[in-house]
Protein backbone atom coordinates (compact mmCIF):
# COMPACT_ATOMS: atom_id res chain seq x y z
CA UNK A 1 2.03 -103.89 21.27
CA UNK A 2 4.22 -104.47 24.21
CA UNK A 3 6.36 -101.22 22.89
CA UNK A 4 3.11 -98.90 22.60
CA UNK A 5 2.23 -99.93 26.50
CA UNK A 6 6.00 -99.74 27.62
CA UNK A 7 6.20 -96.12 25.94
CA UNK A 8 3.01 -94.96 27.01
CA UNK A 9 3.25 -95.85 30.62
CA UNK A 10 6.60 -95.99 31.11
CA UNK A 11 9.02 -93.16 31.87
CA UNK A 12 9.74 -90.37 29.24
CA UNK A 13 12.91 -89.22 28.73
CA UNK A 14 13.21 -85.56 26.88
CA UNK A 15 16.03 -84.32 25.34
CA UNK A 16 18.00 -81.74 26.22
CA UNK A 17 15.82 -78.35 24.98
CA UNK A 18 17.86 -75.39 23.69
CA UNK A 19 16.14 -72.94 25.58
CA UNK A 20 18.46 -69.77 25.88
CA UNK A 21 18.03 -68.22 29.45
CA UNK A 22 18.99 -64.74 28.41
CA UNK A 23 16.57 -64.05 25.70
CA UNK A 24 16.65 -60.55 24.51
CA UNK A 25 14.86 -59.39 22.00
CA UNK A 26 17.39 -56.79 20.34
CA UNK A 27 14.68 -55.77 17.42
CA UNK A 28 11.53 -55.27 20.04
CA UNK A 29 13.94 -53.27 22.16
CA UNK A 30 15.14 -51.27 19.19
CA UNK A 31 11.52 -50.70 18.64
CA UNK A 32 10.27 -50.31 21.91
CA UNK A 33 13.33 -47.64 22.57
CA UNK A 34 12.10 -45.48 19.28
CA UNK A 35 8.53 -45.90 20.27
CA UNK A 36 9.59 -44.18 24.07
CA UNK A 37 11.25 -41.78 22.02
CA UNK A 38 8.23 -40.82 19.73
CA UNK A 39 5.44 -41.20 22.83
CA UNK A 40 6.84 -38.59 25.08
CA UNK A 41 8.08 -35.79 22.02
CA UNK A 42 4.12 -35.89 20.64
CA UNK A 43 2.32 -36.67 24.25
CA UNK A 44 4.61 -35.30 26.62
CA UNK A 45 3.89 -38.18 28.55
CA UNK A 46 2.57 -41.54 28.29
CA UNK A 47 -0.11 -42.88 25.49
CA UNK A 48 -2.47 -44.29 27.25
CA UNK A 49 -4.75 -46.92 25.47
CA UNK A 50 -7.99 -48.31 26.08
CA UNK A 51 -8.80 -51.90 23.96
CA UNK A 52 -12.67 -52.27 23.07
CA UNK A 53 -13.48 -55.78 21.83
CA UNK A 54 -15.95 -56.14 19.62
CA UNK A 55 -16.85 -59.21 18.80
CA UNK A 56 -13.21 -60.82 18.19
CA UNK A 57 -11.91 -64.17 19.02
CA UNK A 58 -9.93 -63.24 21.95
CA UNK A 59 -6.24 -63.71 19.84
CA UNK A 60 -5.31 -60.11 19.54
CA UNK A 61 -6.66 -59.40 23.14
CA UNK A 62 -4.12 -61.87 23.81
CA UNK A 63 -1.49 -60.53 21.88
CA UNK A 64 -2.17 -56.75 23.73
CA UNK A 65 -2.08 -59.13 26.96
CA UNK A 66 1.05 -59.56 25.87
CA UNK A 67 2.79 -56.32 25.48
CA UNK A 68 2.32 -56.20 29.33
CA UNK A 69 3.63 -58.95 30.68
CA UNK A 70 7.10 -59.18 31.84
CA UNK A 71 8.85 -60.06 29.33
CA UNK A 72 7.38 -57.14 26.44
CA UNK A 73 6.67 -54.66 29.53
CA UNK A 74 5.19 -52.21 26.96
CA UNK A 75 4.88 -49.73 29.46
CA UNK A 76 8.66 -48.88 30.07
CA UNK A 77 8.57 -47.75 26.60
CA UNK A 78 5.78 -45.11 27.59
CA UNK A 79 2.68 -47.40 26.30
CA UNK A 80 -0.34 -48.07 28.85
CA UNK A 81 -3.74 -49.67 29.30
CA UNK A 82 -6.28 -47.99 30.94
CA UNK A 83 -9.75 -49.13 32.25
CA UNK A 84 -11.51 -46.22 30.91
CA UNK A 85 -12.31 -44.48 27.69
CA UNK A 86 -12.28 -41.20 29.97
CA UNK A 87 -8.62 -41.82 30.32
CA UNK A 88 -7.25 -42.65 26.84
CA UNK A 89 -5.38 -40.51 24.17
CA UNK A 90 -6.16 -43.93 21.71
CA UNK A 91 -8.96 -46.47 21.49
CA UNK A 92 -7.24 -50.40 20.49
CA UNK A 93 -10.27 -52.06 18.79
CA UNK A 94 -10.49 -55.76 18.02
CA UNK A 95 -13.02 -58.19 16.05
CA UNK A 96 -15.27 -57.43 13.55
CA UNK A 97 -17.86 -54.61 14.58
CA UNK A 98 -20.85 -56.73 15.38
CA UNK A 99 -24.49 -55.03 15.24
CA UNK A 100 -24.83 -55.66 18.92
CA UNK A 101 -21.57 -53.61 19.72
CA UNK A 102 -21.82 -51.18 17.33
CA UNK A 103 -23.86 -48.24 19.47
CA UNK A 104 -21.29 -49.23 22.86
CA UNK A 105 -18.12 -48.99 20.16
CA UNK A 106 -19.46 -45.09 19.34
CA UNK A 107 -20.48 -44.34 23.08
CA UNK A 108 -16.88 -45.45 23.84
CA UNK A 109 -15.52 -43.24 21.65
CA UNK A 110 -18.01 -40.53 22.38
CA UNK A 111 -16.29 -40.49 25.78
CA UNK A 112 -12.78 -40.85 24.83
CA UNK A 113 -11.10 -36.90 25.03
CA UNK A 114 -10.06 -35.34 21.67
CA UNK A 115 -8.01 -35.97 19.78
CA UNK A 116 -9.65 -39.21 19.46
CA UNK A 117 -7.21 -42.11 17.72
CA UNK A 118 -8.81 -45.23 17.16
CA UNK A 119 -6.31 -48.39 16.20
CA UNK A 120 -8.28 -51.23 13.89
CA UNK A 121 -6.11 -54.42 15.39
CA UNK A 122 -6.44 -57.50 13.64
CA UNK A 123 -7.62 -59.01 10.26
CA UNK A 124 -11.29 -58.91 11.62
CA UNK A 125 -11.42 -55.30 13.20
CA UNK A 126 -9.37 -54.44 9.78
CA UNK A 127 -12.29 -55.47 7.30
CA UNK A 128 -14.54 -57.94 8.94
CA UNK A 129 -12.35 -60.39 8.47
CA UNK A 130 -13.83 -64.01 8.24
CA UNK A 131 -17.00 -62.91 9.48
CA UNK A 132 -17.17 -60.28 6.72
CA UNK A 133 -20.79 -60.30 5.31
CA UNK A 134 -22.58 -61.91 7.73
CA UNK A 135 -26.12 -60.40 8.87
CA UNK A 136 -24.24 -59.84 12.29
CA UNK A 137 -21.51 -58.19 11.25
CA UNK A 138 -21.73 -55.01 9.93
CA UNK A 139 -17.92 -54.88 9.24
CA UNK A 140 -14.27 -53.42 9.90
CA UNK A 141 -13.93 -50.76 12.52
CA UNK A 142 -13.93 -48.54 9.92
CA UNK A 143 -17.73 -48.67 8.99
CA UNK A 144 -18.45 -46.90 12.35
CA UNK A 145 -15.70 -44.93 13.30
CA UNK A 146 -13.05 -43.08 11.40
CA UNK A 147 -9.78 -45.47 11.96
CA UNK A 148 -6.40 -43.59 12.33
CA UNK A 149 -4.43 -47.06 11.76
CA UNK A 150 -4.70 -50.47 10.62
CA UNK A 151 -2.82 -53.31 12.05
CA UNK A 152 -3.62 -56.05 10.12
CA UNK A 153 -2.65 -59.96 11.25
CA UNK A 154 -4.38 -62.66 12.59
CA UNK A 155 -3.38 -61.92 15.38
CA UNK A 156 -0.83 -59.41 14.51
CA UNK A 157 1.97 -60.17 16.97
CA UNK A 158 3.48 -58.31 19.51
CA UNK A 159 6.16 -56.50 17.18
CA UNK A 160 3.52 -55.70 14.78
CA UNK A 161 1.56 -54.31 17.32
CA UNK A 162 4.82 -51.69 17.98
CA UNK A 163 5.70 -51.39 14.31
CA UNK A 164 2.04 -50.26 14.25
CA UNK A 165 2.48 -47.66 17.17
CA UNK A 166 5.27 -46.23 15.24
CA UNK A 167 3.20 -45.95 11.94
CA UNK A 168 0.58 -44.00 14.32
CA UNK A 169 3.56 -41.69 15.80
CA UNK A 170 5.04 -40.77 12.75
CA UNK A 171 1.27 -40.10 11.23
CA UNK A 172 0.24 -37.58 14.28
CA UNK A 173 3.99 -36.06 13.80
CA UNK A 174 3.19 -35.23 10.10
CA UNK A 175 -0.24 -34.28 10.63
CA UNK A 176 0.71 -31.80 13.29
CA UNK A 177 3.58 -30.68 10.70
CA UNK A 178 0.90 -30.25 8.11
CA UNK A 179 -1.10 -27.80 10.17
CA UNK A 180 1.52 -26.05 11.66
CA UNK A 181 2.19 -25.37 8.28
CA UNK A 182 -1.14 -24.56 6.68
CA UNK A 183 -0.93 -21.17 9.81
């Protein structure tokens, strides 16, 4: 008894943490770098983003948090968050399409400019997801909007998130290939 009082009011004494202080992350860079490359040959420019949640737990909100903070900063690879559905090439939607948010999720995307992407992110925005059949969920993002891409995970982490970007890239680049055929 003496120990458990001596330990937990006494002084603690940590050992030494292997913390490396100049963490690089050579496979996010590697993707992050391709990503850059892909953004500005199909956009030109930057692809800007706007993330709708709709009725998710908050971890893949956190996750996007992620991307743009300091240490990911997303947007030097040509990857932004806007405030408005006005300004976004691609709609980031998380959680499982509840009734309530179903008729904002299609105003949203009424007012996002063509050609409209919309990113499912997340096991529950992917197919309802643990919530899946319940009277206030009516399901996956795809039950209400036409999805361009999946990115399943709960959450999906920051990499996935960028593996995922590619996926869309290389999907507009063959679609536009496909039509510029077809003339």
């Amino acid at each position: 008894m003496k120990d458990a009082v001596k330990n937990l009011l006494g002084r603690k004494i940590a050992g030494d943490a292997a913390v490396p202080t100049d963490r690089t992350d050579e496979e996010f860079e590697r993707l992050g770098h391709e990503l850059r490359k892909e953004v500005s040959s199909i956009f030109g420019r930057s692809l800007a983003i706007r993330e709708v949640d709709t009725g998710s737990d908050n971890s893949p909100e956190i996750e996007l948090n992620n991307l743009t903070t300091p240490h990911y900063d997303i947007e030097r690879f040509g990857v932004s968050f806007v405030a408005s559905p006005r300004h976004a090439d691609a709609l980031a939607v998380t959680g499982p399409v509840t009734r309530n948010m179903a008729d904002a999720l299609r105003r949203t995307y009424d007012a996002t400019p063509a050609p409209k992407l919309v990113i499912a992110i997340g096991d529950d925005a992917c197919d309802g997801g643990l919530l899946k059949g319940s009277y206030a969920v009516l399901g996956g993002v795809d039950k209400v909007l036409p999805v361009d891409l999946k990115i399943p995970g709960n959450p999906p982490t920051p990499e996935e998130i960028m593996r995922g970007l590619l996926r869309l890239m290389a999907a507009i680049r063959d679609r536009k290939a496909t039509q510029h055929k077809h003339r």
